[in-house]
Protein backbone atom coordinates (compact mmCIF):
# COMPACT_ATOMS: atom_id res chain seq x y z
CA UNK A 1 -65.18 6.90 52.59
CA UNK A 2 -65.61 3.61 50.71
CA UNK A 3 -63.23 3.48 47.67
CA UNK A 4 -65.76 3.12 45.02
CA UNK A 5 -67.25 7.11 45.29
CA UNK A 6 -63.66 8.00 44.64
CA UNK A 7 -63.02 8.65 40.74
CA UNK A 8 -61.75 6.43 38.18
CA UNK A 9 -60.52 6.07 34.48
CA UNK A 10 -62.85 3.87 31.93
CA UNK A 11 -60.24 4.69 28.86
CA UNK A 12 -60.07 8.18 28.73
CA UNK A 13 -63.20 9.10 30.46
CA UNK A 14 -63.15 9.84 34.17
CA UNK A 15 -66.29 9.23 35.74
CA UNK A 16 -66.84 10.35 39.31
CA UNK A 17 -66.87 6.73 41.20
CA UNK A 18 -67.78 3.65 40.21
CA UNK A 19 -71.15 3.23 40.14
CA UNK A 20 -73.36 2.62 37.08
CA UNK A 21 -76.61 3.15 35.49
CA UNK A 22 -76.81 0.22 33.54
CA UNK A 23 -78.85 0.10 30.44
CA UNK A 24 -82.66 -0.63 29.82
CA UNK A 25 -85.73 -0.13 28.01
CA UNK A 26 -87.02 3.59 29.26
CA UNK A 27 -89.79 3.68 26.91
CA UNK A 28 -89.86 7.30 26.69
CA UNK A 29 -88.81 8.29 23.06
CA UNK A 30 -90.99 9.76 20.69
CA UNK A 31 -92.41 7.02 17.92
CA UNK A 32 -89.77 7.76 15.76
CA UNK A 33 -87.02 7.56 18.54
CA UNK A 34 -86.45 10.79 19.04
CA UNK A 35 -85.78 12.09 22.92
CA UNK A 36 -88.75 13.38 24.89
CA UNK A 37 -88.56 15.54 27.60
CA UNK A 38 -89.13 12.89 30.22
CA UNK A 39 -86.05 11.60 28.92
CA UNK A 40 -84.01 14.69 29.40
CA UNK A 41 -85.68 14.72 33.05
CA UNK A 42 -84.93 10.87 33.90
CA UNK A 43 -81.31 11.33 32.74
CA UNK A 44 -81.02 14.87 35.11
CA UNK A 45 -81.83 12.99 38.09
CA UNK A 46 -80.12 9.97 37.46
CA UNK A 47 -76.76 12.31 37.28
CA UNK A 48 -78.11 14.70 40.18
CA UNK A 49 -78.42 11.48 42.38
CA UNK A 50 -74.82 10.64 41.72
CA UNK A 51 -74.43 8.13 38.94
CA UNK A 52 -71.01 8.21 37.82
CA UNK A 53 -71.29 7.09 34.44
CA UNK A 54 -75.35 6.56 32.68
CA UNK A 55 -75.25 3.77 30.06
CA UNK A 56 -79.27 5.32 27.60
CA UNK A 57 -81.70 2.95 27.39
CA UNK A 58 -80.99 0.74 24.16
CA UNK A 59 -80.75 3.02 20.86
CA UNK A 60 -82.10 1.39 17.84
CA UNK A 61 -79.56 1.78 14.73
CA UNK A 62 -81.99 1.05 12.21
CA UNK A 63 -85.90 0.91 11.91
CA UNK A 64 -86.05 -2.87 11.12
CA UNK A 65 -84.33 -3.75 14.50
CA UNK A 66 -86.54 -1.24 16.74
CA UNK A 67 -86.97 -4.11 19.43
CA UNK A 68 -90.27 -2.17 21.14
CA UNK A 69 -92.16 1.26 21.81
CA UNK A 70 -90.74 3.96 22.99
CA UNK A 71 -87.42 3.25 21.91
CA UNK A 72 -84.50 5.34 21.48
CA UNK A 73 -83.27 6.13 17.94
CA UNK A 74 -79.92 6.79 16.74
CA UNK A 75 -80.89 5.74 12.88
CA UNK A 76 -80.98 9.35 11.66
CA UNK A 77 -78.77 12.04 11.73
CA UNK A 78 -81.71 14.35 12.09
CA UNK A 79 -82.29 12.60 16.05
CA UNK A 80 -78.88 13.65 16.82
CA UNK A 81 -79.58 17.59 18.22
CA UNK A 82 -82.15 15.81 20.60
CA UNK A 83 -79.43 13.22 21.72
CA UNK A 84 -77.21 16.06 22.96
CA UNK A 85 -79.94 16.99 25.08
CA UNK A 86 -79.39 13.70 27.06
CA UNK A 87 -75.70 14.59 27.14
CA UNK A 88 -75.88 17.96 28.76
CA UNK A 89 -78.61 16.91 31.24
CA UNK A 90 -76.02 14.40 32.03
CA UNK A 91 -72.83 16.50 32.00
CA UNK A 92 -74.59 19.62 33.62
CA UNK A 93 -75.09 17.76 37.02
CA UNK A 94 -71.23 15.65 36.91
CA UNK A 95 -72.46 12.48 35.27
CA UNK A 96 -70.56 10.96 32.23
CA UNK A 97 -72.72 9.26 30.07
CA UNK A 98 -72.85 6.70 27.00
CA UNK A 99 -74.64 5.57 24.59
CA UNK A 100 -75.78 2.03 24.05
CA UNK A 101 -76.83 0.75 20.31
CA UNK A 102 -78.62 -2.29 19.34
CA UNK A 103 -80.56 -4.37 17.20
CA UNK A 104 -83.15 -6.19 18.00
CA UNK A 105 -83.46 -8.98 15.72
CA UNK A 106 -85.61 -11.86 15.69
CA UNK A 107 -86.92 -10.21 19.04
CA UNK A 108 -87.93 -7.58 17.88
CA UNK A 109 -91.66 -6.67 18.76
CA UNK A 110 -92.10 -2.75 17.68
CA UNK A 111 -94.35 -2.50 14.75
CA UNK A 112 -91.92 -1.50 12.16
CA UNK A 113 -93.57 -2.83 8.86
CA UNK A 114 -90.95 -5.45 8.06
CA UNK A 115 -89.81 -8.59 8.90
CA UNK A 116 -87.41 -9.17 11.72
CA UNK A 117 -83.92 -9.94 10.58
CA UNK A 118 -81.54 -12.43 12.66
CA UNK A 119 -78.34 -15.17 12.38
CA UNK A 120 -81.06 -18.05 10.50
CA UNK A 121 -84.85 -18.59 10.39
CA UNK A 122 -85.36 -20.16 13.68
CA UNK A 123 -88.44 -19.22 15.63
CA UNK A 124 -87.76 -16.93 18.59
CA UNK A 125 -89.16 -18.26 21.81
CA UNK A 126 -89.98 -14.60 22.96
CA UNK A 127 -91.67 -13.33 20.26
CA UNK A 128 -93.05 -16.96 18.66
CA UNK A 129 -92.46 -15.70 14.83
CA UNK A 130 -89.73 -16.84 12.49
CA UNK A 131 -87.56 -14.27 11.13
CA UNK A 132 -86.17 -13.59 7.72
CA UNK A 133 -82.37 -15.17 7.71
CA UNK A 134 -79.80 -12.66 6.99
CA UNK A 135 -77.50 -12.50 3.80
CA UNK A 136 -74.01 -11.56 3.77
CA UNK A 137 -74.98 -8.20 2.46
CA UNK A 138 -77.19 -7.82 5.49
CA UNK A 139 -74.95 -8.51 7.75
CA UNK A 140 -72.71 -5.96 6.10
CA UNK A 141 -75.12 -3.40 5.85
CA UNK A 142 -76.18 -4.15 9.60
CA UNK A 143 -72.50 -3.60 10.53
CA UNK A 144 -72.50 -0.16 8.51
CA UNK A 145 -76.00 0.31 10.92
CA UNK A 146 -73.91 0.44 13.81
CA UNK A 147 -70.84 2.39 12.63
CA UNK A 148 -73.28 5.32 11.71
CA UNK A 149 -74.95 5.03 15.33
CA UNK A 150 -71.55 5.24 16.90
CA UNK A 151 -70.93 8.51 15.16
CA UNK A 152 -74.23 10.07 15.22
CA UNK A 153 -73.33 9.04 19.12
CA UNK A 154 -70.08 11.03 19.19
CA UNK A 155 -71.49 13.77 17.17
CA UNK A 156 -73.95 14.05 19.88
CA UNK A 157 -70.97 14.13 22.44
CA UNK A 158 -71.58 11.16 24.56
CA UNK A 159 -68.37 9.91 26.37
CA UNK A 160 -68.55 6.52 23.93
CA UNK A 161 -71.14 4.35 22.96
CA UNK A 162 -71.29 0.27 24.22
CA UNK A 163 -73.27 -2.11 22.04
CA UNK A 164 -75.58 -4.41 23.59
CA UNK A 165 -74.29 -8.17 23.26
CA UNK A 166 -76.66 -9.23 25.54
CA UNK A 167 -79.87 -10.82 26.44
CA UNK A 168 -80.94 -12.25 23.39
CA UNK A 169 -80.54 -9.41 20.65
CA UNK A 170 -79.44 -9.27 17.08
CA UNK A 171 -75.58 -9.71 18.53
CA UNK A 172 -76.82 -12.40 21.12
CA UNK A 173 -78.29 -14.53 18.73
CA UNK A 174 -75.06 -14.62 15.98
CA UNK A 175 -73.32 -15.51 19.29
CA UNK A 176 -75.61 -18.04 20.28
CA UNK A 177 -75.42 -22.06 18.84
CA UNK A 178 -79.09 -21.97 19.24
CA UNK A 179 -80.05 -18.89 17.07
CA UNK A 180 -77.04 -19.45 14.78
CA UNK A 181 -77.20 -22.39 12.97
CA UNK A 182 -75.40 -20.71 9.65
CA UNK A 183 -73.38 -23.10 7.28
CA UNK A 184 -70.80 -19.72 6.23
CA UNK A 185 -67.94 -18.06 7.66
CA UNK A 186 -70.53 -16.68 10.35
CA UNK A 187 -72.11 -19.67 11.73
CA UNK A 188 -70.86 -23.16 13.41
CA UNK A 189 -67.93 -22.34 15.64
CA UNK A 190 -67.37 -19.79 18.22
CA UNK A 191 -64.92 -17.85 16.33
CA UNK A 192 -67.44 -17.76 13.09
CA UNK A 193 -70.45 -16.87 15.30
CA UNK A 194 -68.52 -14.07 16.88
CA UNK A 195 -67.27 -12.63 13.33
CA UNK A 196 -70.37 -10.47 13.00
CA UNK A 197 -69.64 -8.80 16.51
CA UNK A 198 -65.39 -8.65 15.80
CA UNK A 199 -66.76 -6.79 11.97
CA UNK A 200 -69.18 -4.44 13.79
CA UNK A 201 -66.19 -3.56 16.56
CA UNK A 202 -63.50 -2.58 13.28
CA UNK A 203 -66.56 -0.68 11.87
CA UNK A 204 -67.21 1.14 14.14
CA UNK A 205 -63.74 1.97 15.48
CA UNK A 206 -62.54 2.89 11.88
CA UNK A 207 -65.50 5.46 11.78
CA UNK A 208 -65.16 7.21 15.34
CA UNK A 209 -61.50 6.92 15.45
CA UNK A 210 -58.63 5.00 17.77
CA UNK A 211 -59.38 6.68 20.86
CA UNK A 212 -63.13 6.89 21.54
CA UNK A 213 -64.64 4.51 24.02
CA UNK A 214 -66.32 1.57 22.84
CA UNK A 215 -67.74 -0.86 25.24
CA UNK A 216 -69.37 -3.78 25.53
CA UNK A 217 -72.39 -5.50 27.16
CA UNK A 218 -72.46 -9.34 27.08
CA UNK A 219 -73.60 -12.67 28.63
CA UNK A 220 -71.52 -14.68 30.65
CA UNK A 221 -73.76 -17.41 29.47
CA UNK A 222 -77.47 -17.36 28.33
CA UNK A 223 -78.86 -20.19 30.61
CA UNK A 224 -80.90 -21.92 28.46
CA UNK A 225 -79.20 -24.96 27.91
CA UNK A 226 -78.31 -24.16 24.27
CA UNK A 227 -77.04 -21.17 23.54
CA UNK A 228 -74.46 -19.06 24.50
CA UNK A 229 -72.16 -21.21 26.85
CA UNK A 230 -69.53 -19.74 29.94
CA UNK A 231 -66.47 -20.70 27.88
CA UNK A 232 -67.23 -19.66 24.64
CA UNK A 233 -68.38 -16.23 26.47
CA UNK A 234 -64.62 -16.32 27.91
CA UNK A 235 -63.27 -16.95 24.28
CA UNK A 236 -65.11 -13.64 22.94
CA UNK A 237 -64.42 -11.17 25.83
CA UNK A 238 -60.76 -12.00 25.85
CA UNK A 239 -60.68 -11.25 21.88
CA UNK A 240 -62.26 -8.21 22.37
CA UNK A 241 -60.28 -6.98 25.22
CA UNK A 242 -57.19 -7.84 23.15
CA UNK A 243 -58.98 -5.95 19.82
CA UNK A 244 -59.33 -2.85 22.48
CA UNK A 245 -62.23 -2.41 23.77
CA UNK A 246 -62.62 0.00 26.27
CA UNK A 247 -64.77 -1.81 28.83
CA UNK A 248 -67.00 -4.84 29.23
CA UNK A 249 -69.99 -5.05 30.77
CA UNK A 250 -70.94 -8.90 31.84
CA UNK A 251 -74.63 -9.68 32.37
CA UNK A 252 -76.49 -13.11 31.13
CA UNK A 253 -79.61 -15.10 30.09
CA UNK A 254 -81.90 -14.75 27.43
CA UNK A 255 -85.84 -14.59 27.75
CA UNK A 256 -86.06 -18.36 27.74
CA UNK A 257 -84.08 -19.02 30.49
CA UNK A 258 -86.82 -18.24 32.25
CA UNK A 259 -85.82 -17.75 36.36
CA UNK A 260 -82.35 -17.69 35.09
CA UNK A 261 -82.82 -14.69 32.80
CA UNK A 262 -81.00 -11.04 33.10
CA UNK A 263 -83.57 -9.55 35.90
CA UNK A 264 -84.07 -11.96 38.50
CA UNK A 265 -87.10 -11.79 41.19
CA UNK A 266 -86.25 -11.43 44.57
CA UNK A 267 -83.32 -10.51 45.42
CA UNK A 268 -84.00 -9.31 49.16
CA UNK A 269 -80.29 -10.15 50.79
CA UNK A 270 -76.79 -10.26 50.41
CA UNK A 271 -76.47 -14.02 49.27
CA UNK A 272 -78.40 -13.33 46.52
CA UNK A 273 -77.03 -10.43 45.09
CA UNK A 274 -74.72 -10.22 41.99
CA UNK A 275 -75.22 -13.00 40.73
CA UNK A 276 -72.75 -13.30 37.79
CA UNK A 277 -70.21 -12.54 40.71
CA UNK A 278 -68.51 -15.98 40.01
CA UNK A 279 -68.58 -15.05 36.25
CA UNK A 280 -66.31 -11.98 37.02
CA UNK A 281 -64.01 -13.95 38.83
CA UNK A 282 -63.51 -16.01 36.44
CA UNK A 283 -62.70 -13.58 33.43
CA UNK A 284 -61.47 -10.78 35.31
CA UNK A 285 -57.87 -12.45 35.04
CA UNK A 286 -58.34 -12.87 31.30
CA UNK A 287 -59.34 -9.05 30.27
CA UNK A 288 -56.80 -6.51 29.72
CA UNK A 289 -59.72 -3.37 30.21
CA UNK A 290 -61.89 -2.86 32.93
CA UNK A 291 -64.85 -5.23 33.39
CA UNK A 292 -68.22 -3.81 34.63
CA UNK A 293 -70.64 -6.10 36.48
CA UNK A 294 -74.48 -6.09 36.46
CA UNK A 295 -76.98 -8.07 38.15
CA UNK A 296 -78.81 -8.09 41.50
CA UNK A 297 -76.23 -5.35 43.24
CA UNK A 298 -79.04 -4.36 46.11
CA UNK A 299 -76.30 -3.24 48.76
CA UNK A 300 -72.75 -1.47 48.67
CA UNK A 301 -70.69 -4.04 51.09
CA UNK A 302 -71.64 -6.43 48.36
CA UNK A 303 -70.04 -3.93 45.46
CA UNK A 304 -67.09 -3.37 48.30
CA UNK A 305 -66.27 -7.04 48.46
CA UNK A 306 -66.03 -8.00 44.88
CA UNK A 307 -64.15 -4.93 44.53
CA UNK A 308 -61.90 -5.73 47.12
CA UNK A 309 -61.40 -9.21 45.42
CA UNK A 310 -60.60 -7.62 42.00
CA UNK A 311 -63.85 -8.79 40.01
CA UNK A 312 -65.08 -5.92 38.87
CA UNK A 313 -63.79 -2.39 38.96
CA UNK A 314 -67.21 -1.22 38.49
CA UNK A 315 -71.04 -1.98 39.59
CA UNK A 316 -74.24 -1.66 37.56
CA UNK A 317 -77.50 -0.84 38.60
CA UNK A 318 -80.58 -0.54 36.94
CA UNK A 319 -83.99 -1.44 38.48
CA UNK A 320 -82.68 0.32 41.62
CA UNK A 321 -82.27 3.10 40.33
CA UNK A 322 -85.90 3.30 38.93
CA UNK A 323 -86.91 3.17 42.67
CA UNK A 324 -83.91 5.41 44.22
CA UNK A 325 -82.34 7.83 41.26
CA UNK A 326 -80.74 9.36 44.02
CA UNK A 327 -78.92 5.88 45.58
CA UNK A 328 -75.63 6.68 45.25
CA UNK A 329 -76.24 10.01 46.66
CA UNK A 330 -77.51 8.30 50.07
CA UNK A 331 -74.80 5.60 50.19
CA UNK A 332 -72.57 8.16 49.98
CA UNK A 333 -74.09 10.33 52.71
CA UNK A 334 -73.91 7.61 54.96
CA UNK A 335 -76.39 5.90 54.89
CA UNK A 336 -75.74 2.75 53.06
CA UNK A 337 -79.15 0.41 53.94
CA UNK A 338 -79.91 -1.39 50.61
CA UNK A 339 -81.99 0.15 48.04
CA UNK A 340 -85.16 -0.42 48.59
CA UNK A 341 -86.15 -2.13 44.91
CA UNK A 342 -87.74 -5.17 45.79
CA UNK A 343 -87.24 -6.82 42.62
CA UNK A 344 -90.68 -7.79 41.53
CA UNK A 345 -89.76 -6.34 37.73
CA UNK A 346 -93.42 -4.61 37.68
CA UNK A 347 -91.31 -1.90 36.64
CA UNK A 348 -90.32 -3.59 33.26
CA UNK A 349 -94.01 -4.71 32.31
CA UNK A 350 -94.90 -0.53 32.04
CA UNK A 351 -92.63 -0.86 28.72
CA UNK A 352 -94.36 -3.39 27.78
CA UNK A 353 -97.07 -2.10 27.77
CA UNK A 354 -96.04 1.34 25.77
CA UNK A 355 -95.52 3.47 29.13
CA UNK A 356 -92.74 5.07 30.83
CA UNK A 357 -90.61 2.69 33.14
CA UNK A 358 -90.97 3.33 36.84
CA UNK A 359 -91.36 1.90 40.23
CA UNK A 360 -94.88 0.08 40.31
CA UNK A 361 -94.32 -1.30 43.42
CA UNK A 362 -93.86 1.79 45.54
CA UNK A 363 -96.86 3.44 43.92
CA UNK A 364 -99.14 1.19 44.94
CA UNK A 365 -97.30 1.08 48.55
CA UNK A 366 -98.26 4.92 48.40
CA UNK A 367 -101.77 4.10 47.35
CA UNK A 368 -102.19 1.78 49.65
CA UNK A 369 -101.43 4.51 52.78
């Protein structure tokens, strides 16, 4: 049996193999964020199909950085008894599971009755609106934001919580030249950009204590030709690794990368798959915790290989599993064909549009019979 369904330490949880459910926008909370029972079912069979570890769908920490419908919350205390609901439908059937907190920022598109907050007032491409250019005290209270998330996330007993560093949110954009273009001690270089996230990291860490998981989702570069750059990606994972965090996740691109962005079309064979592969090469070396990769995994000899190379020591999966919750299940059965998402990201367009996220494509296949 193929090393990756044996189990495997992330910190000090031990999740069943090495597959994961990487985040995304579910678009099944209640309108105040609170976890609906289509939740609690997606979750079940995502942990009944063999997912080692489930990353939620993006949590919002605070009203004003809600980035769309249907959004998870973890801004209230009073949210947290339907949050452990996730956890046991998780636990119950083997799965670990995490939480994953985030602000949307300037791309923020939920109608939340205030401005979106970001790095400087710089019109996002995404949403085409300028937001309202945070102050000190914002980014302070922000910072606060996520500490509270974190423990309303280990109050709920998740195995850890990861914020999202990623694809052009609140963190994305103070990391990003582009988005950034601040004159104080958290704008201009790399290591001023990347204060905000190094803050939020110590917040949250002081509040949940020295041994709870805290990971990490980030861009190995946002391929737009001005933000986020490879090296300066490099510079920030290696600081966190060596401030302790528990795991990275590396994904990349921002909406305006356009064909370059996290979800990529297409991805029907093995040359295509994974591609921030080279990425992980690159800063595996560098990171002292274990480095998750995301993007385009379609087929487990891929996921063998880049384990075998030391790249990654594990693989995350999304839009498959929106097709296949039960993937790993089948791989590990025997039968390891690739999943069958097609990567036409119809799936992502039901959010959107304020419905639940689910395979498009293979409904109207079964129409079509």
């Amino acid at each position: 049996m193929s090393e990756l369904f044996q189990s495997a330490d992330i910190g000090n949880i031990k999740v069943r193999n090495r597959f994961v459910r990487s985040a995304t926008w579910d678009g099944m909370a209640e309108a105040n964020g609170a976890v609906s029972e289509r939740m609690v079912d997606l979750y079940r069979s995502l942990a009944r199909g063999g997912v080692g570890l489930i990353l939620t769908g993006y949590a919002f920490i605070t009203l004003r950085g809600k980035a769309g419908p249907g959004m998870l919350g973890a801004d209230s205390d009073d949210l947290v008894p339907g949050l452990r609901k996730l956890v046991r439908a998780a636990h119950e059937d083997g799965a670990k599971i995490v939480l994953q907190i985030a602000h949307g920022g300037a791309q923020t598109i939920a109608k939340t009755g205030v401005a979106p907050e970001a790095p400087s007032a710089v019109e996002d491409r995404m949403v085409r609106k300028v937001p309202v250019e945070m102050t000190q005290d914002d980014i302070k209270r922000v910072e606060e934001e996520f500490a509270e998330a974190a423990r309303r996330g280990k109050e709920a007993g998740f195995d850890g919580v990861q914020l999202h560093g990623a694809h052009g949110y609140l963190i994305s954009q103070f990391l990003s030249p582009y988005c950034n273009v601040r004159s104080d001690d958290y704008g201009g270089s790399i290591e001023n950009r990347a204060r905000m996230l190094f803050e939020t990291y110590e917040a949250i860490r002081n509040r949940v204590g020295s041994d709870y998981p805290i990971m990490m989702k980030i861009n190995v570069c946002d391929f737009d030709d001005v933000g986020l750059t490879d090296d300066d990606s490099l510079w920030v994972c290696q600081k966190m690794s060596e401030m302790g965090m528990t795991a990275i996740e590396l994904s990349g691109g921002v909406p305006a990368a356009g064909e370059l962005s996290a979800a990529r079309f297409a991805i029907n064979n093995p040359e295509k798959e994974a591609y921030f592969r080279d990425y992980a090469k690159r800063f595996r070396p560098h990171l002292d915790c274990p480095l998750m990769l995301v993007g385009g995994l379609r087929s487990i000899g891929v996921a063998e290989g880049i384990y075998r190379e030391g790249s990654a020591q594990f693989f995350s999966l999304c839009r498959p599993f929106i097709s296949e919750p039960d993937l790993i299940n089948r791989w590990r059965s025997g039968d390891t064909e690739p999943a069958r998402c097609i990567s036409c990201n119809k799936c992502l367009t039901t959010a959107f549009r304020g419905e639940s996220l689910r395979c498009v494509a293979f409904e109207e296949e079964a129409e079509s019979v």
